[in-house]
C-alpha atoms as a PDB file:
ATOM      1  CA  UNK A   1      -9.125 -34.848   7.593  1.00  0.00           C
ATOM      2  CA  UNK A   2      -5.167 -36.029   7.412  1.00  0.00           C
ATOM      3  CA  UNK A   3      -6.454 -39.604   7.306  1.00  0.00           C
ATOM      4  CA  UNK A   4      -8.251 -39.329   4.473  1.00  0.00           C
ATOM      5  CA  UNK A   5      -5.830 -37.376   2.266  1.00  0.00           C
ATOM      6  CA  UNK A   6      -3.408 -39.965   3.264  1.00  0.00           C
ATOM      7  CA  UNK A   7      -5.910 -42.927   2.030  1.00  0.00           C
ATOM      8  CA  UNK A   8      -6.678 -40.557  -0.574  1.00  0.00           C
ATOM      9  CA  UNK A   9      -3.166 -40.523  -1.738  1.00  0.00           C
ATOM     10  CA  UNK A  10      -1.843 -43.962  -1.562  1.00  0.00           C
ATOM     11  CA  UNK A  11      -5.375 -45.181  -3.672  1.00  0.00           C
ATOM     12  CA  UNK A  12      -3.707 -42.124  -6.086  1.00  0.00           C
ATOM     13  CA  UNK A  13      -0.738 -44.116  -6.517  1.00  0.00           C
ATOM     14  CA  UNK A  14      -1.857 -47.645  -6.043  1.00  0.00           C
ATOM     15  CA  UNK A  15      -4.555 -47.093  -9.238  1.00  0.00           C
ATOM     16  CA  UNK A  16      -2.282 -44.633 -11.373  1.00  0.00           C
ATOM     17  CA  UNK A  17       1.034 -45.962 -10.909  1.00  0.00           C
ATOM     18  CA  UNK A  18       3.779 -43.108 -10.386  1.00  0.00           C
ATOM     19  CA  UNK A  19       2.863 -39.387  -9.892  1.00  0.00           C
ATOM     20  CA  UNK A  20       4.699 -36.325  -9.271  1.00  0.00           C
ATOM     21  CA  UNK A  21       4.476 -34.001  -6.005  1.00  0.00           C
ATOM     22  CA  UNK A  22       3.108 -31.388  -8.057  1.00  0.00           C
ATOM     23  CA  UNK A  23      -0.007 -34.096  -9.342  1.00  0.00           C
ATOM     24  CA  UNK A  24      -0.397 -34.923  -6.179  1.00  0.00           C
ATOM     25  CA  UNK A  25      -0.732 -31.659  -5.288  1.00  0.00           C
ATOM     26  CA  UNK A  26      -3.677 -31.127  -7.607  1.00  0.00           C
ATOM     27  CA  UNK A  27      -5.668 -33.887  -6.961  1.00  0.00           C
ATOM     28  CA  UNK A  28      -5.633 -33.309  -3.330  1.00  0.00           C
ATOM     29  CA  UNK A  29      -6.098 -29.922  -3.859  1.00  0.00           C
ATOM     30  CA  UNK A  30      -2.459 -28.811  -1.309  1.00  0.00           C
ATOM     31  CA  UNK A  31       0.239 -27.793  -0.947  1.00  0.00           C
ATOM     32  CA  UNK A  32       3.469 -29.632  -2.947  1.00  0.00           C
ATOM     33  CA  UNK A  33       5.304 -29.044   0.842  1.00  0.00           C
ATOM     34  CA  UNK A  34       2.398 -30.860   2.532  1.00  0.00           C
ATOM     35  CA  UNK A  35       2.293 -33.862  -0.095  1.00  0.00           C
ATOM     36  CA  UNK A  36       5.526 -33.973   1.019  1.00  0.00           C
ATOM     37  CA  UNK A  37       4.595 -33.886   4.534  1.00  0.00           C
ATOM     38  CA  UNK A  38       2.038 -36.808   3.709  1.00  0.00           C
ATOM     39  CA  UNK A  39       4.573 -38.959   1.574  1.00  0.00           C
ATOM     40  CA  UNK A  40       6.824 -39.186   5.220  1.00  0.00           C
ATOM     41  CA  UNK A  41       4.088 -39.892   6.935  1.00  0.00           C
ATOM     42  CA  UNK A  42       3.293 -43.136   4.950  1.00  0.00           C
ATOM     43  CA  UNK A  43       6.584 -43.877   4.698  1.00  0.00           C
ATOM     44  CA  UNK A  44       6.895 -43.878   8.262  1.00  0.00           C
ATOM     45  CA  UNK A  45       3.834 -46.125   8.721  1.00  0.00           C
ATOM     46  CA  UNK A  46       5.559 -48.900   7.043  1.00  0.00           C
ATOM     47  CA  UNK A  47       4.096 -48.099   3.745  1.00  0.00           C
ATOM     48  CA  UNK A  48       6.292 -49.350   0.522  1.00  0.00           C
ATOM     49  CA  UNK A  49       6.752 -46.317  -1.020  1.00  0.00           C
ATOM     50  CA  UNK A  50       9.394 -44.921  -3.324  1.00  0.00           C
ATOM     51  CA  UNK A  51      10.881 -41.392  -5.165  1.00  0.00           C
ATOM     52  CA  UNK A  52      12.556 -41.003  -8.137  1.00  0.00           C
ATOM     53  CA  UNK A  53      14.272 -38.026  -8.850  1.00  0.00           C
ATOM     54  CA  UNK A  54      15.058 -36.830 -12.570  1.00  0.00           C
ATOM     55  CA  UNK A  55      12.765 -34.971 -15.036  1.00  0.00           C
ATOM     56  CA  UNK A  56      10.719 -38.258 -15.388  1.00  0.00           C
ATOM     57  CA  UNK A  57      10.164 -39.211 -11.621  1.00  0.00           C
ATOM     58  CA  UNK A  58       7.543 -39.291  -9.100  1.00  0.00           C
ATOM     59  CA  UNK A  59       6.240 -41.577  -6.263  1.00  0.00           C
ATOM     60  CA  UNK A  60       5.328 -45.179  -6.880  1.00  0.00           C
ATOM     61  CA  UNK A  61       4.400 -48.073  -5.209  1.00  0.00           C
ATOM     62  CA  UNK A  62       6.426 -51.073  -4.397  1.00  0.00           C
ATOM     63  CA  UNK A  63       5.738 -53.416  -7.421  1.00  0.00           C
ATOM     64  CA  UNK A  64       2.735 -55.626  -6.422  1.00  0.00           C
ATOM     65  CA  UNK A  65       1.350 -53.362  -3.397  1.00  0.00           C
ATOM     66  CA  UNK A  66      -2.272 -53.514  -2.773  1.00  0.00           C
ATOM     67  CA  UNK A  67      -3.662 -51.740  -0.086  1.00  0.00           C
ATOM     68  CA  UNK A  68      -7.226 -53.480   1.412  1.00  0.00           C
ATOM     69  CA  UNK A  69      -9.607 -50.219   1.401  1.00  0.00           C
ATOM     70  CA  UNK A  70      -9.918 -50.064   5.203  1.00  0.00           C
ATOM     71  CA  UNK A  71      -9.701 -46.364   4.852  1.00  0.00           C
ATOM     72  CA  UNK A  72     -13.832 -45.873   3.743  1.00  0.00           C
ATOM     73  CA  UNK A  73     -16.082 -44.497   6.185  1.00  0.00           C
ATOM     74  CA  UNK A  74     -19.735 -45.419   6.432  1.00  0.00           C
ATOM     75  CA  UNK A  75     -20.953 -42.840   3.840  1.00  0.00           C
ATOM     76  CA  UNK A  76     -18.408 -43.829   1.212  1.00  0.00           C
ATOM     77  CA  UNK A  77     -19.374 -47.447   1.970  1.00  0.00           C
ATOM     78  CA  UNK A  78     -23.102 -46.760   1.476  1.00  0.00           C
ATOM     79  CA  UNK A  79     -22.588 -45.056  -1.697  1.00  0.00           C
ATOM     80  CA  UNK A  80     -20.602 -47.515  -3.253  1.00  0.00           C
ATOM     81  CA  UNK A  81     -23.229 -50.010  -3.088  1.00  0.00           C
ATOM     82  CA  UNK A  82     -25.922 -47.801  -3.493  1.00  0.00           C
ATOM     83  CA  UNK A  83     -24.222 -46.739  -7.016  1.00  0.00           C
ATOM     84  CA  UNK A  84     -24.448 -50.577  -7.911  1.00  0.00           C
ATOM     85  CA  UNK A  85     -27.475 -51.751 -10.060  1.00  0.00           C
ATOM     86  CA  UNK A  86     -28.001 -54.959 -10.851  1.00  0.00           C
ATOM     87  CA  UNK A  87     -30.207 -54.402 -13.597  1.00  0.00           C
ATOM     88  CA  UNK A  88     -28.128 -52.345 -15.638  1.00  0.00           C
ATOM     89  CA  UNK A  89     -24.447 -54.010 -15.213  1.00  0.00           C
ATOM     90  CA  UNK A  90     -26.688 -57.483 -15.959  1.00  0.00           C
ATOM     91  CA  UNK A  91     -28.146 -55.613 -19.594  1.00  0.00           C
ATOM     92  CA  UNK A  92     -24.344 -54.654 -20.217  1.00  0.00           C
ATOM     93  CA  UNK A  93     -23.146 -57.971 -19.339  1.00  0.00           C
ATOM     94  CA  UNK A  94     -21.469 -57.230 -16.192  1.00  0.00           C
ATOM     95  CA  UNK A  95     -24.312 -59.269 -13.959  1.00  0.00           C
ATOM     96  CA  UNK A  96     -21.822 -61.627 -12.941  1.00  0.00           C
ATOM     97  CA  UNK A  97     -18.271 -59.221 -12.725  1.00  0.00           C
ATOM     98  CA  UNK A  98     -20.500 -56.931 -10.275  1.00  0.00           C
ATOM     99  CA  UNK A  99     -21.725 -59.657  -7.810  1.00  0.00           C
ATOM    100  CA  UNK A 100     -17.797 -60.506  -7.631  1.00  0.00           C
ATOM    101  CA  UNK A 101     -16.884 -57.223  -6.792  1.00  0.00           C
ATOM    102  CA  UNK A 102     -19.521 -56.923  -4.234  1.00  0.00           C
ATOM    103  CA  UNK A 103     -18.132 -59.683  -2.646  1.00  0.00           C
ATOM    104  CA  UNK A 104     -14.447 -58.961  -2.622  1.00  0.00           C
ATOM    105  CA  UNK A 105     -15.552 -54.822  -1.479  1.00  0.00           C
ATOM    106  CA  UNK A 106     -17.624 -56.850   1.322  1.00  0.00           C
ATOM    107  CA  UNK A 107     -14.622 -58.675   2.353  1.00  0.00           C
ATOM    108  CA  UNK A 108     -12.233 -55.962   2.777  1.00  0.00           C
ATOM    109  CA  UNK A 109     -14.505 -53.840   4.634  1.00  0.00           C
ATOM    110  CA  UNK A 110     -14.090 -53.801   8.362  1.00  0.00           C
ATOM    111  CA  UNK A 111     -17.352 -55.678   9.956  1.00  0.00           C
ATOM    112  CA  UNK A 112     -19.153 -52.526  11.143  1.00  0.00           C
ATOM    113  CA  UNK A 113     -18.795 -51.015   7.746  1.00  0.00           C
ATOM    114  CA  UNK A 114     -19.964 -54.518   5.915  1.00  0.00           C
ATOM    115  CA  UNK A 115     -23.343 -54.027   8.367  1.00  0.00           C
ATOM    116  CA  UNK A 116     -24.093 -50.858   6.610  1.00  0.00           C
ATOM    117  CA  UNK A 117     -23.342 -51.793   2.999  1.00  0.00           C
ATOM    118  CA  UNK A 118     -25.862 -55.165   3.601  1.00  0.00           C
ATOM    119  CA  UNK A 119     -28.127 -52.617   4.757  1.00  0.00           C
ATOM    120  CA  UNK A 120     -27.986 -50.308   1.541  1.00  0.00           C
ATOM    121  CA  UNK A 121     -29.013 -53.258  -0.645  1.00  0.00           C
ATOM    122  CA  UNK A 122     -31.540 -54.525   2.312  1.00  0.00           C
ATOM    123  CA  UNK A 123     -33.699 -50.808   2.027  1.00  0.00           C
ATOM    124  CA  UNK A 124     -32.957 -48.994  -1.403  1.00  0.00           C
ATOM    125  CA  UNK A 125     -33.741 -50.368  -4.654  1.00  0.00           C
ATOM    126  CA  UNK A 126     -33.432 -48.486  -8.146  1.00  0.00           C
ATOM    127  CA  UNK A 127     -36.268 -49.867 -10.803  1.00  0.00           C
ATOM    128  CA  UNK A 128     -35.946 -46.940 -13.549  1.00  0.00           C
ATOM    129  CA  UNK A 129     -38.502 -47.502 -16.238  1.00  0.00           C
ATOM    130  CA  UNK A 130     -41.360 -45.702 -16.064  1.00  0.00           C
ATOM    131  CA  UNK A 131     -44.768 -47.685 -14.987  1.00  0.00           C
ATOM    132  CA  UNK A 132     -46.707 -47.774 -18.383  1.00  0.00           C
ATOM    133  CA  UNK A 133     -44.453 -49.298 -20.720  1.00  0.00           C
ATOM    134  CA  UNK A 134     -42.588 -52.471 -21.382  1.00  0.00           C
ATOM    135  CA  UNK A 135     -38.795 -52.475 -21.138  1.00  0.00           C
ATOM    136  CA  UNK A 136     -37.044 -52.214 -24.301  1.00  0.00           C
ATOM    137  CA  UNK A 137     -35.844 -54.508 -26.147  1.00  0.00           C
ATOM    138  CA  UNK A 138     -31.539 -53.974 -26.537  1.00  0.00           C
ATOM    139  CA  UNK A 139     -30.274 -57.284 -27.602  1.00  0.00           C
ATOM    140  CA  UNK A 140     -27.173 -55.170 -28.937  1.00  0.00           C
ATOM    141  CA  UNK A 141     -26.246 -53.829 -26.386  1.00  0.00           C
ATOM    142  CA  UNK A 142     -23.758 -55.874 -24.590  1.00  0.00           C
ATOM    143  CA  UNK A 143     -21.515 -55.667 -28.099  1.00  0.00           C
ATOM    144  CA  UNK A 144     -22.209 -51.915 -28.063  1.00  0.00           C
ATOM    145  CA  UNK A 145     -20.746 -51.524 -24.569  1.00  0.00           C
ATOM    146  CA  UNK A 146     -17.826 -53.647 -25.452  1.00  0.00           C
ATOM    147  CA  UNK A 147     -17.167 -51.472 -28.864  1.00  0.00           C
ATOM    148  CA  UNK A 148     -17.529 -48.454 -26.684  1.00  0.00           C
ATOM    149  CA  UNK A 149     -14.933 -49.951 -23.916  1.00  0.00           C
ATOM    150  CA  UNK A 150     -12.590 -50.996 -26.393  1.00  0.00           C
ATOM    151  CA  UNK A 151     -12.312 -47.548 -29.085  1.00  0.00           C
ATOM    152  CA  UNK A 152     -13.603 -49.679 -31.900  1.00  0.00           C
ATOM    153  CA  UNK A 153     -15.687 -48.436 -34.534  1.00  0.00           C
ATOM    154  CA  UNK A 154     -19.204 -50.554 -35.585  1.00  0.00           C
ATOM    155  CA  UNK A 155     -21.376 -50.486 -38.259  1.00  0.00           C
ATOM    156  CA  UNK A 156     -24.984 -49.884 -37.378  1.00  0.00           C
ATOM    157  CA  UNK A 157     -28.208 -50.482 -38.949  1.00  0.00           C
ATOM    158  CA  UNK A 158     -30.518 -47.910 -37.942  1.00  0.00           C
ATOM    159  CA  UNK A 159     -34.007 -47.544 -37.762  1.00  0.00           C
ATOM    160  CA  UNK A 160     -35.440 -43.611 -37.076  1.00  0.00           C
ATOM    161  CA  UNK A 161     -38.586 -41.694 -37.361  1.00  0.00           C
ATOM    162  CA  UNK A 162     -37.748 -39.650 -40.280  1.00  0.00           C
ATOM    163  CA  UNK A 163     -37.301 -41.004 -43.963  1.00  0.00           C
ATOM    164  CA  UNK A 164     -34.907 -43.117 -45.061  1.00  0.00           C
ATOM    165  CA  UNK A 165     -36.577 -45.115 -42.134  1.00  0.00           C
ATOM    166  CA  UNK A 166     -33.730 -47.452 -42.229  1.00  0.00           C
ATOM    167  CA  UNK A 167     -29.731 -46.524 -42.565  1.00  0.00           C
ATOM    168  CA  UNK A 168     -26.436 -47.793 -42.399  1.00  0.00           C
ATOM    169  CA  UNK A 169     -23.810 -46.138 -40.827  1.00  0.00           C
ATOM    170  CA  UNK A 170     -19.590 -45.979 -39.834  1.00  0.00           C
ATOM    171  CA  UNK A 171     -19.926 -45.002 -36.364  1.00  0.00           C
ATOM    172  CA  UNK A 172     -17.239 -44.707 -33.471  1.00  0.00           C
ATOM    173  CA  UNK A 173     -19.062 -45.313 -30.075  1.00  0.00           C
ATOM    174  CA  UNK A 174     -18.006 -42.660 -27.384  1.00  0.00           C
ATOM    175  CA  UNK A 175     -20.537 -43.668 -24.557  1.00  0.00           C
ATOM    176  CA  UNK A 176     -23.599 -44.931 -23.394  1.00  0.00           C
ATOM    177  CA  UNK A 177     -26.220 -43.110 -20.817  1.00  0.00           C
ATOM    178  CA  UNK A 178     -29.147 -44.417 -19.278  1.00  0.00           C
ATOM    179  CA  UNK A 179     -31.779 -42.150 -19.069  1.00  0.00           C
ATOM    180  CA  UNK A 180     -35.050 -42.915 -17.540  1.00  0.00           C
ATOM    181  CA  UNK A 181     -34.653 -46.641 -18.584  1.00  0.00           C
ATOM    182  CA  UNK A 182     -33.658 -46.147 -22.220  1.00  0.00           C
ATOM    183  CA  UNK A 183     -30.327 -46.679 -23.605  1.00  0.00           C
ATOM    184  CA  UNK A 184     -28.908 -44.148 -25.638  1.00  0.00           C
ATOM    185  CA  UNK A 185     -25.758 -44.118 -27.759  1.00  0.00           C
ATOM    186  CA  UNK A 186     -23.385 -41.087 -28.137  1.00  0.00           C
ATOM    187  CA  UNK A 187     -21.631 -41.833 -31.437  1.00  0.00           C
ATOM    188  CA  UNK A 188     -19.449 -40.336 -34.137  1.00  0.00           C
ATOM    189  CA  UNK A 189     -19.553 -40.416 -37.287  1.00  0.00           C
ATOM    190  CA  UNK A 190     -19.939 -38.788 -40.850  1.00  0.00           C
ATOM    191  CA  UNK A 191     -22.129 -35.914 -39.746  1.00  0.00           C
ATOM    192  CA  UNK A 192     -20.598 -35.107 -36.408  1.00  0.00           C
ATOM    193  CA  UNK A 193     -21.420 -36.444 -32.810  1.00  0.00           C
ATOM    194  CA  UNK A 194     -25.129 -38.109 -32.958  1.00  0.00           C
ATOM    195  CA  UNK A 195     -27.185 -39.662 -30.384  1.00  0.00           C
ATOM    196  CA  UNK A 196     -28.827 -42.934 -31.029  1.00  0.00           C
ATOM    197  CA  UNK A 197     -31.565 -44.835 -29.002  1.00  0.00           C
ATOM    198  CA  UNK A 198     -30.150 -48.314 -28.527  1.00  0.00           C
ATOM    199  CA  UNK A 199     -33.492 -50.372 -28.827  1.00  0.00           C
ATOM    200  CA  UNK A 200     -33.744 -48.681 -32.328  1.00  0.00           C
ATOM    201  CA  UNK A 201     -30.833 -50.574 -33.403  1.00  0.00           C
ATOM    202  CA  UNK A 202     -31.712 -53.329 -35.855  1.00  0.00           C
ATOM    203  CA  UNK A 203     -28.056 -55.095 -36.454  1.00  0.00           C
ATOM    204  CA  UNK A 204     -24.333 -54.372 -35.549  1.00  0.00           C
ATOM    205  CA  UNK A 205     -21.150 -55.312 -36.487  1.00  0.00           C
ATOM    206  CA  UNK A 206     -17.999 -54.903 -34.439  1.00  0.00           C
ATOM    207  CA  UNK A 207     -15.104 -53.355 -36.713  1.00  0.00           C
ATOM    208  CA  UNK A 208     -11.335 -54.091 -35.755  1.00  0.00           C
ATOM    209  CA  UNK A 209     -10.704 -49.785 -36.697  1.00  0.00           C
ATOM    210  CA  UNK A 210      -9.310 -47.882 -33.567  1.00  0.00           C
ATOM    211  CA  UNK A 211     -10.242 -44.446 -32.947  1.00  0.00           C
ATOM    212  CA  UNK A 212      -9.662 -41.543 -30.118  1.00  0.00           C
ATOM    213  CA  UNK A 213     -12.280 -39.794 -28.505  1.00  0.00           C
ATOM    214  CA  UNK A 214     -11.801 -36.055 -29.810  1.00  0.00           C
ATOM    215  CA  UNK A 215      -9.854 -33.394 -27.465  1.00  0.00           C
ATOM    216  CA  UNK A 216     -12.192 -31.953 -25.317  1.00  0.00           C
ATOM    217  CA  UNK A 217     -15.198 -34.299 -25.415  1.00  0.00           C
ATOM    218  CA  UNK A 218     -16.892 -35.070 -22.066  1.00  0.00           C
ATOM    219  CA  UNK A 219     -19.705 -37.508 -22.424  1.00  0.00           C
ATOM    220  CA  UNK A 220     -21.465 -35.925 -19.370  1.00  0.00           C
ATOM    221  CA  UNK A 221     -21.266 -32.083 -20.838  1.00  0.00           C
ATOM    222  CA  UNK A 222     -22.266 -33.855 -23.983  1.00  0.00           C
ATOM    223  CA  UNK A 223     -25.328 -34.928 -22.536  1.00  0.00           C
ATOM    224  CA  UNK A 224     -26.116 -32.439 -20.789  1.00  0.00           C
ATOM    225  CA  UNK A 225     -25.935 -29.558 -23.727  1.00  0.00           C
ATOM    226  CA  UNK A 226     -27.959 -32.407 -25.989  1.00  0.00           C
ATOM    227  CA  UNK A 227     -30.355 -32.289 -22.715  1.00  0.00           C
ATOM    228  CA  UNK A 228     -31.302 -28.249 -23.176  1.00  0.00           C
ATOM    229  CA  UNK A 229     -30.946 -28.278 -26.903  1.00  0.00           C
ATOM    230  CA  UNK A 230     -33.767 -30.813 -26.885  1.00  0.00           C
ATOM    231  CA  UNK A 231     -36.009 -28.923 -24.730  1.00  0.00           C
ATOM    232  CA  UNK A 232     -35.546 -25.680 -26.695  1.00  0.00           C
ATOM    233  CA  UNK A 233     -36.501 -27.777 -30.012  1.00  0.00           C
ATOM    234  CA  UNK A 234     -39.394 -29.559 -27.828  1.00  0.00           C
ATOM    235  CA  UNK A 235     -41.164 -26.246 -27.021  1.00  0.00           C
ATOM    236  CA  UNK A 236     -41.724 -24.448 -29.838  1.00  0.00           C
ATOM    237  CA  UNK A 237     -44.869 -22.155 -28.145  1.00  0.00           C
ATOM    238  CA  UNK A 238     -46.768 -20.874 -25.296  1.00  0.00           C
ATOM    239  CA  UNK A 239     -50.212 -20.918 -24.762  1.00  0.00           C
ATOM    240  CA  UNK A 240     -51.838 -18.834 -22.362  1.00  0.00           C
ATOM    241  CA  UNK A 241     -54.211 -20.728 -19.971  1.00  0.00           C
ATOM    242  CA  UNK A 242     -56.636 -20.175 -16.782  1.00  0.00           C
ATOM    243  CA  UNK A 243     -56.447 -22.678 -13.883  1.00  0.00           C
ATOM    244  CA  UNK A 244     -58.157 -24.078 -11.179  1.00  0.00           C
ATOM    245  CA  UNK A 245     -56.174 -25.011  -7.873  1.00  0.00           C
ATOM    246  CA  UNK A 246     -56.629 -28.787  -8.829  1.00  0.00           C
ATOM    247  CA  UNK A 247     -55.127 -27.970 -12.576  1.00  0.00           C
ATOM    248  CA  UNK A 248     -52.585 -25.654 -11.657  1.00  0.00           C
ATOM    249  CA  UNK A 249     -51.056 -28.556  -9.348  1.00  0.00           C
ATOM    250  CA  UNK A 250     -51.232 -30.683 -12.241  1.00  0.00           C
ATOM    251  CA  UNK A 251     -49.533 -28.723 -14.688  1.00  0.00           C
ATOM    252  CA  UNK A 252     -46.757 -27.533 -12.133  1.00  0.00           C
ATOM    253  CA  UNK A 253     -47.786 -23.917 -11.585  1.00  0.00           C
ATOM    254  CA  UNK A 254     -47.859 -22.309  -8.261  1.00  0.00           C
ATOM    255  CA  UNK A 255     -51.697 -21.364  -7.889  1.00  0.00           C
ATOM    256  CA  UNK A 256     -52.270 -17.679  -6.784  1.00  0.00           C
ATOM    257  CA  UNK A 257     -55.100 -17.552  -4.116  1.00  0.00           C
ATOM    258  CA  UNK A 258     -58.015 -19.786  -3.840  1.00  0.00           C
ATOM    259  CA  UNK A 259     -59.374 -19.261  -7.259  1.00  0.00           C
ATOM    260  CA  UNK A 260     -58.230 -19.197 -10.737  1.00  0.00           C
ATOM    261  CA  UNK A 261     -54.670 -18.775 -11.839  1.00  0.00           C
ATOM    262  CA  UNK A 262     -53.404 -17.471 -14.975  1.00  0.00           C
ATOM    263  CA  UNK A 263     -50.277 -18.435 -16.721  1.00  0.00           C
ATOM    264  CA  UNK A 264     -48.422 -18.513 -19.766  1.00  0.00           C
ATOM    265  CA  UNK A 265     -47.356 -22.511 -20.110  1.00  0.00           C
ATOM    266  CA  UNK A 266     -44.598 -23.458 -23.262  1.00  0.00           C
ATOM    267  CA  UNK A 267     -46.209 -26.377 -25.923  1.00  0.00           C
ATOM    268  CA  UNK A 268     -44.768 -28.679 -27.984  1.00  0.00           C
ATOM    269  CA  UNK A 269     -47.160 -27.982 -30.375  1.00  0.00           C
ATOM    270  CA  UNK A 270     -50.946 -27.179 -31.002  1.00  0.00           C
ATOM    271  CA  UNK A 271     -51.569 -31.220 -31.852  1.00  0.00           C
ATOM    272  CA  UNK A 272     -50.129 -32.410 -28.966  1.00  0.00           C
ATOM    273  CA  UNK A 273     -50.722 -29.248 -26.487  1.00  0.00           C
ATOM    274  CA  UNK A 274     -54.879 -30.359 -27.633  1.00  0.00           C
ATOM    275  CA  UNK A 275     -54.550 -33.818 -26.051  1.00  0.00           C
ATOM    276  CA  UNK A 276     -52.467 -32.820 -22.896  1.00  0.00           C
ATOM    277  CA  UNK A 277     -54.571 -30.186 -22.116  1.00  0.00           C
ATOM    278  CA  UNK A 278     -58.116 -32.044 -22.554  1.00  0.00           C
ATOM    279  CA  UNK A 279     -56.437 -34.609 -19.714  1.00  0.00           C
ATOM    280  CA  UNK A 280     -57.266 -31.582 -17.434  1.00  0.00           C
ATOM    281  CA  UNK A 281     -60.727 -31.124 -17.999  1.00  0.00           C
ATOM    282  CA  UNK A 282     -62.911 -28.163 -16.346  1.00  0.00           C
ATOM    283  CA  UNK A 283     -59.657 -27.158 -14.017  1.00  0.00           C
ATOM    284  CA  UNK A 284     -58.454 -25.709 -17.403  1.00  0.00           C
ATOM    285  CA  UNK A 285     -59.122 -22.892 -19.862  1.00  0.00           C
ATOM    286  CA  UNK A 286     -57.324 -21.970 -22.828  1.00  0.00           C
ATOM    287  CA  UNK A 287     -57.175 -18.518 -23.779  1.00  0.00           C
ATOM    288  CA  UNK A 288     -54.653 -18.189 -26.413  1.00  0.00           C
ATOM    289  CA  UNK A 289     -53.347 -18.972 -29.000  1.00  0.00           C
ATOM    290  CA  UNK A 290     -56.915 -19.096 -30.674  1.00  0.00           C
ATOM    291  CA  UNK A 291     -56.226 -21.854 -33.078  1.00  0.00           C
ATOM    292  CA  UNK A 292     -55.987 -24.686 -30.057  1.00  0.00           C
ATOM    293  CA  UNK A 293     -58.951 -22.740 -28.625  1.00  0.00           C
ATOM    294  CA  UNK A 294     -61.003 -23.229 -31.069  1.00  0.00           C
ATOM    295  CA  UNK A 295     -59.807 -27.259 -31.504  1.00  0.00           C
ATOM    296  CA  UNK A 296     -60.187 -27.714 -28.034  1.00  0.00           C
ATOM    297  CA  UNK A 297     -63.607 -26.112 -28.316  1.00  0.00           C
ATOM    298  CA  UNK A 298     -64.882 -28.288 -31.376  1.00  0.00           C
ATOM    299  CA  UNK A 299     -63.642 -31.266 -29.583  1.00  0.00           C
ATOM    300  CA  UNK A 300     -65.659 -30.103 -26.436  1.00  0.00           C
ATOM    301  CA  UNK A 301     -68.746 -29.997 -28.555  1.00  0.00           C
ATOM    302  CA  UNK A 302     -68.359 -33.357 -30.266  1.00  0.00           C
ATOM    303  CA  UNK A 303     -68.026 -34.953 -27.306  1.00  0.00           C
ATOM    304  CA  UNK A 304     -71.063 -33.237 -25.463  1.00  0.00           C
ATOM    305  CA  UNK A 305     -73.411 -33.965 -28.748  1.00  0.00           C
ATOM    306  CA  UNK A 306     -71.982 -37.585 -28.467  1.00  0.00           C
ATOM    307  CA  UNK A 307     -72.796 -38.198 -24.911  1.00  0.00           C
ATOM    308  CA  UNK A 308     -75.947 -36.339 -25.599  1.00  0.00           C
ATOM    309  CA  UNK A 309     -77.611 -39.430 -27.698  1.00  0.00           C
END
């Protein structure tokens, strides 16, 4: 446990530069007295390491001390390969940068730990579109990355569902996500912080304007309150259904018994709640609300006086 604070630590200080007992403190999650403890201990080990005292000073590194990152074990060296994917550092021009890094991670591992990294890319492989689709097109996406690495505003042209179909727009890129193969911007602008699908984007241009992320922003919180705001908007309804063990498995209820199963299932809407539900067949009856009964019922009859002839 020691160990790894102490390789903890000097990574601390070789990546942020100089730090203070008491930020050491925090980010190991000690004592100040046993980051003091720890600071001895490195310096007894031969390790290059200085404190300055004043209001201003901290621990540092000597000037131009790397450390080679001996100190992973096998499960940190798995998932740092594992988190690698070629396909997506390739799409935001990184292809090249990441294959480099491999290597020079590879080389500073110790052999036994190298085995296990080869074998992470050997037996796991991340493909995450979906199967029925083509991959969409994001030709901008490289210069998006690079706006949103660099605080620089853009200028978008925009193409959405909703009239104007087309619109230009001042935005300030905060961050990109990947979700379920699809790019999606995190942007903002005149209206507040908007999300933007990436392969919707008809033209950009780069802007030389600077800006600062607002106080408080977290792209991951972000996305994750966007996440259940969507879903609340998605499922306007409920419809009350009966189900057979077969439909019940496909619509993600747990069955009760061997026969049917009731349950109260939310909808989108009655258009698109009509199509999903006719996927099920006979393993499903709708019992409410009565206007998708009755569409799912004239569709039903349609069919049966088509097949009929």
């Amino acid at each position: 446990m020691r160990a790894s604070r102490l390789v903890t630590l000097l990574l601390l200080l070789q990546n942020r530069g100089r730090m203070t007992a008491r930020q050491l403190a925090e980010e190991l999650e000690v004592s100040v007295r046993t980051v003091y403890r720890d600071v001895e201990a490195l310096g007894a080990a031969g390790i290059p390491l200085y404190g300055d005292a004043g209001h201003a000073g901290g621990y540092r590194l000597l000037d131009g001390y790397r450390t080679r990152l001996t100190g992973l074990t096998a499960d940190e060296a798995q998932a740092a390969f594992l988190a690698a994917l070629p396909g997506t550092a390739a799409e935001l021009g990184l292809g090249e940068a990441l294959a480099t890094a491999q290597l020079k991670l590879r080389a500073a591992l110790p052999a036994e730990l190298r085995e296990h990294a080869g074998r992470i890319q050997e037996r796991f492989l991340l493909d995450a579109p979906g199967w029925y689709g083509d991959a969409d097109r994001t030709p901008y996406l490289a210069v998006i990355a690079g706006a949103v690495w660099a605080r620089r505003a853009v200028v978008l042209r925009y193409r959405r569902w909703r009239a104007p179909e087309e619109i230009e727009r001042r935005v300030e890129p905060y961050g990109l996500v990947l979700k379920a193969g699809r790019w999606y911007l995190v942007a903002g602008g005149p209206s507040g912080i908007r999300t933007y699908r990436v392969d919707q984007i008809l033209e950009v241009h780069a802007l030389a304007d600077e800006f600062a992320v607002p106080d408080g922003f977290g792209l991951a919180a972000y996305w994750s309150g966007y996440l259940a705001d969507f879903r609340a908007r998605l499922h306007t309804g409920d419809a009350l259904v009966r189900l057979t063990p077969e439909g019940a498995r496909r619509l993600g209820v747990t069955p009760v018994g061997d026969g049917w199963t009731e349950a109260r299932v939310p909808i989108e809407s009655v258009g698109h709640a009509h199509g999903e539900f006719l996927r099920l067949g006979t393993d499903i009856e709708v019992l409410a609300p009565a206007g998708l009964r009755d569409r799912i019922a004239q569709t039903v009859r349609a069919l049966a006086t088509r097949y009929e002839g």
